[in-house]
PDB file of N, CA and C in Angstrom:
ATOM      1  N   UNK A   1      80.268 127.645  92.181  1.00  0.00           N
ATOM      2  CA  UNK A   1      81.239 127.935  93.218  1.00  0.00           C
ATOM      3  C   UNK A   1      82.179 126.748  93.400  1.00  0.00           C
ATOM      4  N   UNK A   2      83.224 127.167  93.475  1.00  0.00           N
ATOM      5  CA  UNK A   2      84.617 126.003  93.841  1.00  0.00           C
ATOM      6  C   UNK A   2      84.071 125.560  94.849  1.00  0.00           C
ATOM      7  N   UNK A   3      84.697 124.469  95.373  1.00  0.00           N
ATOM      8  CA  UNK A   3      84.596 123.798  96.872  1.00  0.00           C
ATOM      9  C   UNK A   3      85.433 122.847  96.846  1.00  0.00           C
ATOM     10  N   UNK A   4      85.713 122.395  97.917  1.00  0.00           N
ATOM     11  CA  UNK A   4      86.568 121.283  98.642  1.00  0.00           C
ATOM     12  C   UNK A   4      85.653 120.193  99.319  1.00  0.00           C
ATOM     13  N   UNK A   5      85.744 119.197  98.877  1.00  0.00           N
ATOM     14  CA  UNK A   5      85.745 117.602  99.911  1.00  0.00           C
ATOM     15  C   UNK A   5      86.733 116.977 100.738  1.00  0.00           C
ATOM     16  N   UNK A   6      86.565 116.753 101.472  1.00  0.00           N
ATOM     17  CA  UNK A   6      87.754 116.177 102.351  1.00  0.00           C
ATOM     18  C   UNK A   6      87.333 114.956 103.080  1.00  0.00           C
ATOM     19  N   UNK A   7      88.002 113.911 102.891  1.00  0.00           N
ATOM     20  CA  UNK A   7      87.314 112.904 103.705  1.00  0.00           C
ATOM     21  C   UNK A   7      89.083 112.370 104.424  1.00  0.00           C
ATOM     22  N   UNK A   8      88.830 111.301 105.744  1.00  0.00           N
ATOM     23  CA  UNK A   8      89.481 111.421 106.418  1.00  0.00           C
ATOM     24  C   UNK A   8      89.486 109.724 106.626  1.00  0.00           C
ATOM     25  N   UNK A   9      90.454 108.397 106.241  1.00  0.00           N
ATOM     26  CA  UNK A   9      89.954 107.565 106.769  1.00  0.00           C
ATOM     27  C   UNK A   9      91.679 106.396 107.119  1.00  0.00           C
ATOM     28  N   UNK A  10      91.722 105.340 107.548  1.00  0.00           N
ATOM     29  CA  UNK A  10      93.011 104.582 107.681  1.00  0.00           C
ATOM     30  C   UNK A  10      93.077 103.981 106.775  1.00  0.00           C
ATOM     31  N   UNK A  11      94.053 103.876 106.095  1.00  0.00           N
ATOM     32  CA  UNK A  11      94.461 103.145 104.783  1.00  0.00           C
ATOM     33  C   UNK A  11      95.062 102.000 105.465  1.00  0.00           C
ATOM     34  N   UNK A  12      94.984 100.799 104.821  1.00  0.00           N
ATOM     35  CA  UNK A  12      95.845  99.341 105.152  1.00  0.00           C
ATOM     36  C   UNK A  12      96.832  99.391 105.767  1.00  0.00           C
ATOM     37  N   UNK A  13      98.191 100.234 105.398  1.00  0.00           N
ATOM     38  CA  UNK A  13      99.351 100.050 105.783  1.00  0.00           C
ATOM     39  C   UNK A  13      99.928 100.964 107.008  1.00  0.00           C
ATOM     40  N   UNK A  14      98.528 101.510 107.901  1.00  0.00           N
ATOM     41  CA  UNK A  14      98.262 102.322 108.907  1.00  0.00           C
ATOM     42  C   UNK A  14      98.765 103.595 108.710  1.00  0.00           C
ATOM     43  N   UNK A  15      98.869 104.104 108.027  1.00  0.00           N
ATOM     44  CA  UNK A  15      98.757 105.482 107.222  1.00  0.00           C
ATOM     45  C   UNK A  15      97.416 106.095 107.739  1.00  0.00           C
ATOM     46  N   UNK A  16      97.078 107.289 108.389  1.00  0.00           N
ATOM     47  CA  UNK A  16      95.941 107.989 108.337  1.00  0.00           C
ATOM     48  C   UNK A  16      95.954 108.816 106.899  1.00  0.00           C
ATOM     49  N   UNK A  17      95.079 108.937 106.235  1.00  0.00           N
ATOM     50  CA  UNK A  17      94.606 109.660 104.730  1.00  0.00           C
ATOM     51  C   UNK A  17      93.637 110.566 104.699  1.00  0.00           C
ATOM     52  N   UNK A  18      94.132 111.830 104.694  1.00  0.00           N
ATOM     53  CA  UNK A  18      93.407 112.860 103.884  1.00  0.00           C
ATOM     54  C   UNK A  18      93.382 112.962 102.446  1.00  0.00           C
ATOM     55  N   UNK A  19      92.058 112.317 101.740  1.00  0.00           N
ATOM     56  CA  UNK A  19      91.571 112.538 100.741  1.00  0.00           C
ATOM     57  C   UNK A  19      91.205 113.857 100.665  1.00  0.00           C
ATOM     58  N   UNK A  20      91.573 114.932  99.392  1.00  0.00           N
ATOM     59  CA  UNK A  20      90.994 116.232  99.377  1.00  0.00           C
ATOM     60  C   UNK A  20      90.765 116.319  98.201  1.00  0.00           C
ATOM     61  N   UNK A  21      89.104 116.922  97.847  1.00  0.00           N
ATOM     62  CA  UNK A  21      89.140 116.883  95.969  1.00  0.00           C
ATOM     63  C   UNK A  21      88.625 118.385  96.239  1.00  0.00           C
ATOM     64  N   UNK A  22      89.015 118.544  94.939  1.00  0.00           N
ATOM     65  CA  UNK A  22      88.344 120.438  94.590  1.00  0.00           C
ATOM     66  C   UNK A  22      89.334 121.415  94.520  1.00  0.00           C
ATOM     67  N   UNK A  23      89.214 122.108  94.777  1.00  0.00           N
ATOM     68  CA  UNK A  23      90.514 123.162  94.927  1.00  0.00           C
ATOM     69  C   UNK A  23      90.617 123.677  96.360  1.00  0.00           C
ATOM     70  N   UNK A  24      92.008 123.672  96.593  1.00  0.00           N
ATOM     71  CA  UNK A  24      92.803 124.219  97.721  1.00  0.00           C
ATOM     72  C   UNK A  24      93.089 125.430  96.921  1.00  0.00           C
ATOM     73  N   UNK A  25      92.494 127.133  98.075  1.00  0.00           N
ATOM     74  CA  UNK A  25      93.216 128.023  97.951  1.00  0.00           C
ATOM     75  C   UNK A  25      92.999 129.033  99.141  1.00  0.00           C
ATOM     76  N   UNK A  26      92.855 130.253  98.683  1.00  0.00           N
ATOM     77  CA  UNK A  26      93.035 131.029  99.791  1.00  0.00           C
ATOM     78  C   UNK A  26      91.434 131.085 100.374  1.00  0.00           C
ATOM     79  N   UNK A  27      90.501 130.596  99.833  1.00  0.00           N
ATOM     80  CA  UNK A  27      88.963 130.244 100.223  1.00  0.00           C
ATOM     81  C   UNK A  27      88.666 129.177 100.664  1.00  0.00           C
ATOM     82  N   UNK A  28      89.365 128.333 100.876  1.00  0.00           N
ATOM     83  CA  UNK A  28      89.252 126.761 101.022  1.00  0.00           C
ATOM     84  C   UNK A  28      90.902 126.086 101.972  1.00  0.00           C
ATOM     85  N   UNK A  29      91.468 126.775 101.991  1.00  0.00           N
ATOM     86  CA  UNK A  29      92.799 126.289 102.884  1.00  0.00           C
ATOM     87  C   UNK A  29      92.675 126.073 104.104  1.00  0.00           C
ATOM     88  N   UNK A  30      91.431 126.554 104.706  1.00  0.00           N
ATOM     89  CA  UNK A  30      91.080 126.600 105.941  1.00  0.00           C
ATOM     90  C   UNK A  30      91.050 124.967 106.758  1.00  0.00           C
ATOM     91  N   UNK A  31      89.845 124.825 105.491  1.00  0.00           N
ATOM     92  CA  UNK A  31      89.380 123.009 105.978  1.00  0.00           C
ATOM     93  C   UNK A  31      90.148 122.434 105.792  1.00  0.00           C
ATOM     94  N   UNK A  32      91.529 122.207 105.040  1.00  0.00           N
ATOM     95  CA  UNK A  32      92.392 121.247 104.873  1.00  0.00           C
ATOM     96  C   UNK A  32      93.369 122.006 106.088  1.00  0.00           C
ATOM     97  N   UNK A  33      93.712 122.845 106.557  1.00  0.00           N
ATOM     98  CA  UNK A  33      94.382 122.929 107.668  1.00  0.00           C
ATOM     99  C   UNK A  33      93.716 122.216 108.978  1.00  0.00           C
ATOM    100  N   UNK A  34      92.519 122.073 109.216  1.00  0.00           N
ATOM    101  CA  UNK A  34      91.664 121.864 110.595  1.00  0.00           C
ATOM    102  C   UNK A  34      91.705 120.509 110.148  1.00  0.00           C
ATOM    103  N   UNK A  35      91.529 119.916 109.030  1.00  0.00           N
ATOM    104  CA  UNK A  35      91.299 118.604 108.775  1.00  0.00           C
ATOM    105  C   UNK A  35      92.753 117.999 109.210  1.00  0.00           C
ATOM    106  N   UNK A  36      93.521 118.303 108.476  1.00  0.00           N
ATOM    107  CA  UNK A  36      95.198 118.074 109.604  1.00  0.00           C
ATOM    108  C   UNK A  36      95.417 118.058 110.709  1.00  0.00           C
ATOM    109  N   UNK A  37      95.385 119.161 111.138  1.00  0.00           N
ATOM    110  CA  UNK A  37      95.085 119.177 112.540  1.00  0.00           C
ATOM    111  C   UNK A  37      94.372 118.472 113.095  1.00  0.00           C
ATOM    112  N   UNK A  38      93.301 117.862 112.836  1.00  0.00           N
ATOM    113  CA  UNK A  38      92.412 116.729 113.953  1.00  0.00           C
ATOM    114  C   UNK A  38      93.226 115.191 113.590  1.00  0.00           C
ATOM    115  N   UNK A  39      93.632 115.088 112.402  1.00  0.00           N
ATOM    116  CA  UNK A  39      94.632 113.872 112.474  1.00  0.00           C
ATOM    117  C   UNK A  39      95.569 113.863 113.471  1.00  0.00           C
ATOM    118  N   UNK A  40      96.549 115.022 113.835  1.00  0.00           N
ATOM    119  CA  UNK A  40      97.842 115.573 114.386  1.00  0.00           C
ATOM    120  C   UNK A  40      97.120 115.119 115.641  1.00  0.00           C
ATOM    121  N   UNK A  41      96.008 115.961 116.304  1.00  0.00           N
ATOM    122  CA  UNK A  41      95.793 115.568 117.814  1.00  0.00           C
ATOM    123  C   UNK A  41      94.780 114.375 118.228  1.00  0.00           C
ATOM    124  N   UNK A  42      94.164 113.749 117.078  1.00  0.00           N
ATOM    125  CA  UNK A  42      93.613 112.905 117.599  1.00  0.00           C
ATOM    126  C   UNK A  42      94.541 111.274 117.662  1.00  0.00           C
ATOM    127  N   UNK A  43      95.495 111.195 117.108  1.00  0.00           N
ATOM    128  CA  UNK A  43      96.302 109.820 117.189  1.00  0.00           C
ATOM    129  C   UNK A  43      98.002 110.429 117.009  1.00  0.00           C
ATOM    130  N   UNK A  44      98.527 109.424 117.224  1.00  0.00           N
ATOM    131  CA  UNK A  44      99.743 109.462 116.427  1.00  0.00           C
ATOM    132  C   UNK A  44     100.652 108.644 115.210  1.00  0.00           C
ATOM    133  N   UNK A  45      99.360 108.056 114.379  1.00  0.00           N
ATOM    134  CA  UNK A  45      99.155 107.875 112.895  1.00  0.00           C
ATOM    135  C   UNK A  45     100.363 108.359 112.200  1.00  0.00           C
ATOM    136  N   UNK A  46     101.119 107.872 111.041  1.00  0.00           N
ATOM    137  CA  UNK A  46     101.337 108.850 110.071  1.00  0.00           C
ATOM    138  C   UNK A  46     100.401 109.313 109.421  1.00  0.00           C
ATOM    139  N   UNK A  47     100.425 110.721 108.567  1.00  0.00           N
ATOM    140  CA  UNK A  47      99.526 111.314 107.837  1.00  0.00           C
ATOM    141  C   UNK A  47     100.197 111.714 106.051  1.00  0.00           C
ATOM    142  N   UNK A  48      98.811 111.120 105.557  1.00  0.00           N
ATOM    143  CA  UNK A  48      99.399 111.056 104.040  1.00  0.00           C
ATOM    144  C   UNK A  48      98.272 112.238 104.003  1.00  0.00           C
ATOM    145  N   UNK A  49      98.338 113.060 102.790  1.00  0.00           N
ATOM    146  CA  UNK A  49      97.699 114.202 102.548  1.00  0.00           C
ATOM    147  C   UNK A  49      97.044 113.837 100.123  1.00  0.00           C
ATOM    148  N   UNK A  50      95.995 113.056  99.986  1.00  0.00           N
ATOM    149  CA  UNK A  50      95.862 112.784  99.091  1.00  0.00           C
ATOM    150  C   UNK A  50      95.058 113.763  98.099  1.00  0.00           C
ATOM    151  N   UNK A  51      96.131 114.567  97.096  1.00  0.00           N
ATOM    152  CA  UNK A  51      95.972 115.723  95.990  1.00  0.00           C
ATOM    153  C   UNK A  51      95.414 114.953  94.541  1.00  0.00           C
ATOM    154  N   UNK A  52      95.490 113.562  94.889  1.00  0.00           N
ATOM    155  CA  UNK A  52      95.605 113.083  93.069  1.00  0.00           C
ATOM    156  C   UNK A  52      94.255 113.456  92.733  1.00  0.00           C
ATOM    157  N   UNK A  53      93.247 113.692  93.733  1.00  0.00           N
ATOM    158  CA  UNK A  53      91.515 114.043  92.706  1.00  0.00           C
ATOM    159  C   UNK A  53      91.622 115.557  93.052  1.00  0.00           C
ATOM    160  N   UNK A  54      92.197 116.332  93.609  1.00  0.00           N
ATOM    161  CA  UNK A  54      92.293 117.530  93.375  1.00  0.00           C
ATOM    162  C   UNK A  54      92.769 118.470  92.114  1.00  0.00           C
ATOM    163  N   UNK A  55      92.161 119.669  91.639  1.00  0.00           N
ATOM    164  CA  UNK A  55      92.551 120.259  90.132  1.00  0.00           C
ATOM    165  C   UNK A  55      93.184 121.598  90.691  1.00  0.00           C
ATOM    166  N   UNK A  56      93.393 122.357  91.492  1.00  0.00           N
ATOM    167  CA  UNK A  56      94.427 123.547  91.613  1.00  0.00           C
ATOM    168  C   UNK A  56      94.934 123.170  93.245  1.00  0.00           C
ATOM    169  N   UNK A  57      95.875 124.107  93.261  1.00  0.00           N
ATOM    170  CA  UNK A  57      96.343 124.469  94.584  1.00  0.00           C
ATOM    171  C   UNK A  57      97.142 125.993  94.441  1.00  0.00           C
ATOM    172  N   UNK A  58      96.810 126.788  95.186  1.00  0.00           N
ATOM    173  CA  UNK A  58      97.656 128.074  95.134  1.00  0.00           C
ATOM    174  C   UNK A  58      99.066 128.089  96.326  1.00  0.00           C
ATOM    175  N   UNK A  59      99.574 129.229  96.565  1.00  0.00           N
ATOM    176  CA  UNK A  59     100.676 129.155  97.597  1.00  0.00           C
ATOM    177  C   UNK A  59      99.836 128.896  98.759  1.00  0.00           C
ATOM    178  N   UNK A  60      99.112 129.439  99.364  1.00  0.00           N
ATOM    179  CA  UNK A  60      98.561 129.223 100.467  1.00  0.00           C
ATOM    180  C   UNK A  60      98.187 127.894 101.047  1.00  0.00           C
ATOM    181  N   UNK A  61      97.590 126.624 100.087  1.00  0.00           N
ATOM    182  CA  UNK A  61      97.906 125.610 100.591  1.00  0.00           C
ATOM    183  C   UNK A  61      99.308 124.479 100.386  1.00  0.00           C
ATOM    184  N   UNK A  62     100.185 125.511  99.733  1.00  0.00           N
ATOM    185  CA  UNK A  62     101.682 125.133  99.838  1.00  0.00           C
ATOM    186  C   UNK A  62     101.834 125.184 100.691  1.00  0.00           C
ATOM    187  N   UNK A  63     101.683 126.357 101.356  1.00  0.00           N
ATOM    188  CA  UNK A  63     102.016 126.526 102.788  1.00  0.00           C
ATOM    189  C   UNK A  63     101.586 125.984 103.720  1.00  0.00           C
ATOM    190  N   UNK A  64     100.598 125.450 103.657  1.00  0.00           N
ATOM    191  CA  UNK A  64      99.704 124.333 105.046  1.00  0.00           C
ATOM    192  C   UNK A  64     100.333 123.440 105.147  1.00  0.00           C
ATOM    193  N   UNK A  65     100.814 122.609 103.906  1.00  0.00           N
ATOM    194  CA  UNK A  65     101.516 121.302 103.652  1.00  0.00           C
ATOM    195  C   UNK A  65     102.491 121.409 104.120  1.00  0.00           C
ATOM    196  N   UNK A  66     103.774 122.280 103.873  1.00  0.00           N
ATOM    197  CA  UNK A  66     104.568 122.993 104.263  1.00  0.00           C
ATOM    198  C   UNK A  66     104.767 122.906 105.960  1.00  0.00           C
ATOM    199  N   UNK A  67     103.635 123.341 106.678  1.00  0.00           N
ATOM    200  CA  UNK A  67     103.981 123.913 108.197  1.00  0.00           C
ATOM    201  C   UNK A  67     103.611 122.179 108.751  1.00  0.00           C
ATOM    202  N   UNK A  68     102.485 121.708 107.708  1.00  0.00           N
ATOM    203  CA  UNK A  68     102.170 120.497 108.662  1.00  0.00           C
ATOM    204  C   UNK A  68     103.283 119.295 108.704  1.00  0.00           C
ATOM    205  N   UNK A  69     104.059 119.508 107.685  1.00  0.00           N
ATOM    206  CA  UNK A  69     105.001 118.394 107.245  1.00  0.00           C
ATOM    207  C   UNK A  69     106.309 119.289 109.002  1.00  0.00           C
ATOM    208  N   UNK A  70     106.060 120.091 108.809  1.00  0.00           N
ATOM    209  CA  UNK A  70     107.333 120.653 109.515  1.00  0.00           C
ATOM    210  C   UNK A  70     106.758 120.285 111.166  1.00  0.00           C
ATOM    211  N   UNK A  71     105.274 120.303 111.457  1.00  0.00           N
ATOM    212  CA  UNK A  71     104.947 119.900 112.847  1.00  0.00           C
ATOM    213  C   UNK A  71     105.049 118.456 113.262  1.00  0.00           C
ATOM    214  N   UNK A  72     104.746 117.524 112.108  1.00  0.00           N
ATOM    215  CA  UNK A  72     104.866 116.136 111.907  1.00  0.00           C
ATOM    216  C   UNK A  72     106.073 116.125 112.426  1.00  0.00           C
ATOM    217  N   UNK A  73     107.160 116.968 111.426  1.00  0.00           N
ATOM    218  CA  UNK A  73     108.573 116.110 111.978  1.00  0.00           C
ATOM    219  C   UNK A  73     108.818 116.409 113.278  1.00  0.00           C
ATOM    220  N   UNK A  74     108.826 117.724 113.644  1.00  0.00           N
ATOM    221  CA  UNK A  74     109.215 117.884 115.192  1.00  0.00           C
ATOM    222  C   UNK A  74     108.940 116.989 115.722  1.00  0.00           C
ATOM    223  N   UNK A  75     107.724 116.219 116.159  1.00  0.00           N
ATOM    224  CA  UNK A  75     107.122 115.341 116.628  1.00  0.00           C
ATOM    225  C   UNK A  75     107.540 114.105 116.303  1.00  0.00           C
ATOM    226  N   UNK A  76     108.473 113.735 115.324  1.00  0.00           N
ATOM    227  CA  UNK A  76     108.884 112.555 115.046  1.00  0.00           C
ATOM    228  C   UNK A  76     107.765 111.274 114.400  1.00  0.00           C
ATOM    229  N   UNK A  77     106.735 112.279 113.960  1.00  0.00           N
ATOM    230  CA  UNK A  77     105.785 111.751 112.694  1.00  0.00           C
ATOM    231  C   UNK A  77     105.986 111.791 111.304  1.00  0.00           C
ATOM    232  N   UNK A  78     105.708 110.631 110.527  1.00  0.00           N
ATOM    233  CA  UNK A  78     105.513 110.739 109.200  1.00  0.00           C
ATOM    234  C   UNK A  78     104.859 111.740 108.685  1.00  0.00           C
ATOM    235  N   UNK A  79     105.081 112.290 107.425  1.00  0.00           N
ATOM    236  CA  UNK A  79     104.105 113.020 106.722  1.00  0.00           C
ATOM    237  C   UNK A  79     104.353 113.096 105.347  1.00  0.00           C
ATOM    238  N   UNK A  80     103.335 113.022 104.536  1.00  0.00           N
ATOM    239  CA  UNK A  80     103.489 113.063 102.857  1.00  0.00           C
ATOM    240  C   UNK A  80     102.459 112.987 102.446  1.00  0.00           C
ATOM    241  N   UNK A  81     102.789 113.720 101.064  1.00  0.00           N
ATOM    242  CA  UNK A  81     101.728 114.378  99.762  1.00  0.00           C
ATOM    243  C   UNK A  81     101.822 113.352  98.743  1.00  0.00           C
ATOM    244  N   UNK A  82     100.440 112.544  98.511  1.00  0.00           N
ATOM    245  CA  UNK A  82     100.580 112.155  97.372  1.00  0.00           C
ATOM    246  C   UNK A  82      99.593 113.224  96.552  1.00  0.00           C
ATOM    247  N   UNK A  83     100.555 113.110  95.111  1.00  0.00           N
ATOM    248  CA  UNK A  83     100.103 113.560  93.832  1.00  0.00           C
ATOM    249  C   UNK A  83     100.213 113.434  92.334  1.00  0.00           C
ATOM    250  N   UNK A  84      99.391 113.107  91.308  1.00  0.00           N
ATOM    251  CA  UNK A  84     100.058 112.450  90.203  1.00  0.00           C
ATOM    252  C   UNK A  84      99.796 113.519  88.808  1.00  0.00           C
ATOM    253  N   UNK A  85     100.719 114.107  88.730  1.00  0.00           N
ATOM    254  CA  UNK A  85     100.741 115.039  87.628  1.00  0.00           C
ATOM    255  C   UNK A  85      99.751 116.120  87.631  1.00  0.00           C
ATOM    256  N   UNK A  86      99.607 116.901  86.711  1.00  0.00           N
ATOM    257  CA  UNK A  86      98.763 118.212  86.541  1.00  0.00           C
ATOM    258  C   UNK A  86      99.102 119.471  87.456  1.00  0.00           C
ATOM    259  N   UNK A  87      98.533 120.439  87.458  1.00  0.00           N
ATOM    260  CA  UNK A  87      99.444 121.682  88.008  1.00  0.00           C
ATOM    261  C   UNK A  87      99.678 121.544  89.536  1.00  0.00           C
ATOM    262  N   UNK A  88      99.101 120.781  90.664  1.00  0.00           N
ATOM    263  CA  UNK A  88     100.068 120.848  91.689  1.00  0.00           C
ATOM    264  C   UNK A  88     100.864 119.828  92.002  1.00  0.00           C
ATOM    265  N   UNK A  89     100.994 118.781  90.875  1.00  0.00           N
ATOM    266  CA  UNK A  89     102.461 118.004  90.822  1.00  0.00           C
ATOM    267  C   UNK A  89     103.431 119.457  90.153  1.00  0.00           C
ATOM    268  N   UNK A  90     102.832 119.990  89.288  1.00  0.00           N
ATOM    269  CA  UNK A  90     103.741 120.903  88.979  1.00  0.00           C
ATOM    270  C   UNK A  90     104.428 121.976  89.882  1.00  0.00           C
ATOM    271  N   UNK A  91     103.353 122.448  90.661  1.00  0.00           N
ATOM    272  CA  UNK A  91     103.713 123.899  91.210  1.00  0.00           C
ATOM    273  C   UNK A  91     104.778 122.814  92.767  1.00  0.00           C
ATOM    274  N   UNK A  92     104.724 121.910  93.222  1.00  0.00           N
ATOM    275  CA  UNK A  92     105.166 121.093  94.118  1.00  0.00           C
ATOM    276  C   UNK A  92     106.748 121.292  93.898  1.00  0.00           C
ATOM    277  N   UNK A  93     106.700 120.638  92.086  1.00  0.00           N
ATOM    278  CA  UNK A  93     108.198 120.717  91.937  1.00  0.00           C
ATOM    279  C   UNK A  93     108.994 121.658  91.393  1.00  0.00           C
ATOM    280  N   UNK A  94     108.114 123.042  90.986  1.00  0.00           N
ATOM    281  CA  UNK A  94     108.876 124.498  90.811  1.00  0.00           C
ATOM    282  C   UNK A  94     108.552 125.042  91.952  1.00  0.00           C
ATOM    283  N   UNK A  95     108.513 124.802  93.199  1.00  0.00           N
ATOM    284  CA  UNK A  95     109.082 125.396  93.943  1.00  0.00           C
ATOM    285  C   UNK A  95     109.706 124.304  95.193  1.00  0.00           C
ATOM    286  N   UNK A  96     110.005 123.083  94.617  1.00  0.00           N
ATOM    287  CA  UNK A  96     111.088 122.797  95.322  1.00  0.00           C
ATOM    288  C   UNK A  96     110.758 122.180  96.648  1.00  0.00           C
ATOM    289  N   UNK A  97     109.234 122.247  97.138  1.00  0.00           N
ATOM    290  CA  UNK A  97     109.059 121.684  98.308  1.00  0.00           C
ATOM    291  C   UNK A  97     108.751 120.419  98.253  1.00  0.00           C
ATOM    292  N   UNK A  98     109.418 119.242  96.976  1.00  0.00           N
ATOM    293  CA  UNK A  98     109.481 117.918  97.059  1.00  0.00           C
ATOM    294  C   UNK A  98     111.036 117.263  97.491  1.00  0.00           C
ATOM    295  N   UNK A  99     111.543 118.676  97.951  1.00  0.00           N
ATOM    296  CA  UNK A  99     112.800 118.431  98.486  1.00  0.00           C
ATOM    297  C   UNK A  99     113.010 118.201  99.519  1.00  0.00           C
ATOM    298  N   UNK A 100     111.812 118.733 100.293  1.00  0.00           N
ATOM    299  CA  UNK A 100     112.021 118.686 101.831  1.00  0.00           C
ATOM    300  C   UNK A 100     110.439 117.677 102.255  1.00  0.00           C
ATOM    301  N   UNK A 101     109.454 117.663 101.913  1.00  0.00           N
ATOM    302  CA  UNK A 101     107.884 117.458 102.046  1.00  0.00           C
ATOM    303  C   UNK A 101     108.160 115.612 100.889  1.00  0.00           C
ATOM    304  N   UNK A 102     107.546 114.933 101.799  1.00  0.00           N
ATOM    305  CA  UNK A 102     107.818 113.568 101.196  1.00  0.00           C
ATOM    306  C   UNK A 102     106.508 113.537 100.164  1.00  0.00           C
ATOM    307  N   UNK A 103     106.872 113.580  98.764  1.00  0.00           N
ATOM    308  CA  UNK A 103     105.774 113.282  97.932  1.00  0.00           C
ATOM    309  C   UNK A 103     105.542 112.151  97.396  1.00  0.00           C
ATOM    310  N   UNK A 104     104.911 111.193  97.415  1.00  0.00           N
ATOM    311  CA  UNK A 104     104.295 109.925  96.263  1.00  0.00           C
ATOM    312  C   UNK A 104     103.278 110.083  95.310  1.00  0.00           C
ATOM    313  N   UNK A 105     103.466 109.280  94.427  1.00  0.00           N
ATOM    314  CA  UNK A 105     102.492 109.097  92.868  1.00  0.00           C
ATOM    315  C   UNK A 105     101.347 109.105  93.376  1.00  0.00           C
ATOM    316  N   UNK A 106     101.385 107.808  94.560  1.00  0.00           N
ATOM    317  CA  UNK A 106      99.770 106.984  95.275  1.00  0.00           C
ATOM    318  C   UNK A 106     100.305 106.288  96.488  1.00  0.00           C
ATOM    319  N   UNK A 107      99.246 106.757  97.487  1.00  0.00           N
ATOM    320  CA  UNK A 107      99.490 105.977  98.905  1.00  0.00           C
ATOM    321  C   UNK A 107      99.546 104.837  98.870  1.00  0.00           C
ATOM    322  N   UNK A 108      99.667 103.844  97.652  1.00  0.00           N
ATOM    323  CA  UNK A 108      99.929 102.620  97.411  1.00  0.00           C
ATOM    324  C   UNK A 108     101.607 102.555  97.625  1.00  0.00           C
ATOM    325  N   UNK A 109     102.390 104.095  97.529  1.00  0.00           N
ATOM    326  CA  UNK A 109     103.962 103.811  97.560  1.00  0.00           C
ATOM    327  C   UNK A 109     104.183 104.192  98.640  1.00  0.00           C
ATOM    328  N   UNK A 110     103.289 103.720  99.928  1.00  0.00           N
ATOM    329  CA  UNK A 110     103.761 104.640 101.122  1.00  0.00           C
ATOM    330  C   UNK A 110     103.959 103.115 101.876  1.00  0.00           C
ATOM    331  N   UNK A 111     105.227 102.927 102.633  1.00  0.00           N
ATOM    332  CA  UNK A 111     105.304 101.676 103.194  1.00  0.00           C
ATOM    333  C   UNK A 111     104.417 101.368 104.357  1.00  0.00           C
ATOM    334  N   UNK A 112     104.263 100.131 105.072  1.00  0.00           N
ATOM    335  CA  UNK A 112     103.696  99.880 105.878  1.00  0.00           C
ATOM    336  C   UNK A 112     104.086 100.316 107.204  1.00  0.00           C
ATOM    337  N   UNK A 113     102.799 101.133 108.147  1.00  0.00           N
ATOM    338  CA  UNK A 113     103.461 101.098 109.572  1.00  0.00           C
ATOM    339  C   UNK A 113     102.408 100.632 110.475  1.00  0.00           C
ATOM    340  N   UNK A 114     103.464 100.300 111.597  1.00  0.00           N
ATOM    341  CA  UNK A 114     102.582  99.641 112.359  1.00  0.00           C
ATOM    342  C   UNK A 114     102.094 100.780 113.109  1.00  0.00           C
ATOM    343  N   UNK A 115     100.218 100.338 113.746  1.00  0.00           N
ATOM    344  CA  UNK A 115      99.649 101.031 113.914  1.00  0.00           C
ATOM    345  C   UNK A 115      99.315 100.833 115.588  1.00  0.00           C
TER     346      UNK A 115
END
């Protein structure tokens, strides 16, 4: 059976980080939405969302990324996807939501904020 890991912790440059490995889809989109969400209301952190040990993603967690990047901004929070090649660097940039959704290689390219 597929599954998802998700771990949740502050990176150096006060970035909050969702690590997610496994596959994101329409069985598993759940926990990476709630896992967002407890970043969103428990601080006001930026939130990086980390895909690079993950192997699929379908539309459905396009779409999480998608709504959470869009609640971040209202709020006048950071938000971004890191990811480094393989199919959801791919599916990211055929459909265009690295146009609007801030993506990096590695939360190593995410600048410093104060926390």
């Amino acid at each position: 059976m597929r599954g998802l890991t998700i771990q949740n912790s502050e990176l150096s440059n006060g970035w909050r980080c969702i690590v997610v490995e496994g596959e994101v889809d329409l069985a598993t989109v759940e926990e990476l939405e709630t896992a967002i969400e407890a970043v969103f209301s428990s601080n006001s952190d930026p939130l990086v969302v980390d895909l690079t040990s993950s192997s699929f993603m379908d539309s459905t967690g396009l779409k999480a990324l998608v709504m959470a990047h869009r609640r971040f901004d209202e709020n006048g929070r950071l938000f971004a996807v890191a990811v480094s090649g393989g199919p959801i660097s791919r599916l990211i940039d055929l459909t265009g939501v690295d146009s609007s959704v801030r993506v990096v290689a590695s939360t190593d390219d995410l600048e410093s904020h104060p926390g």
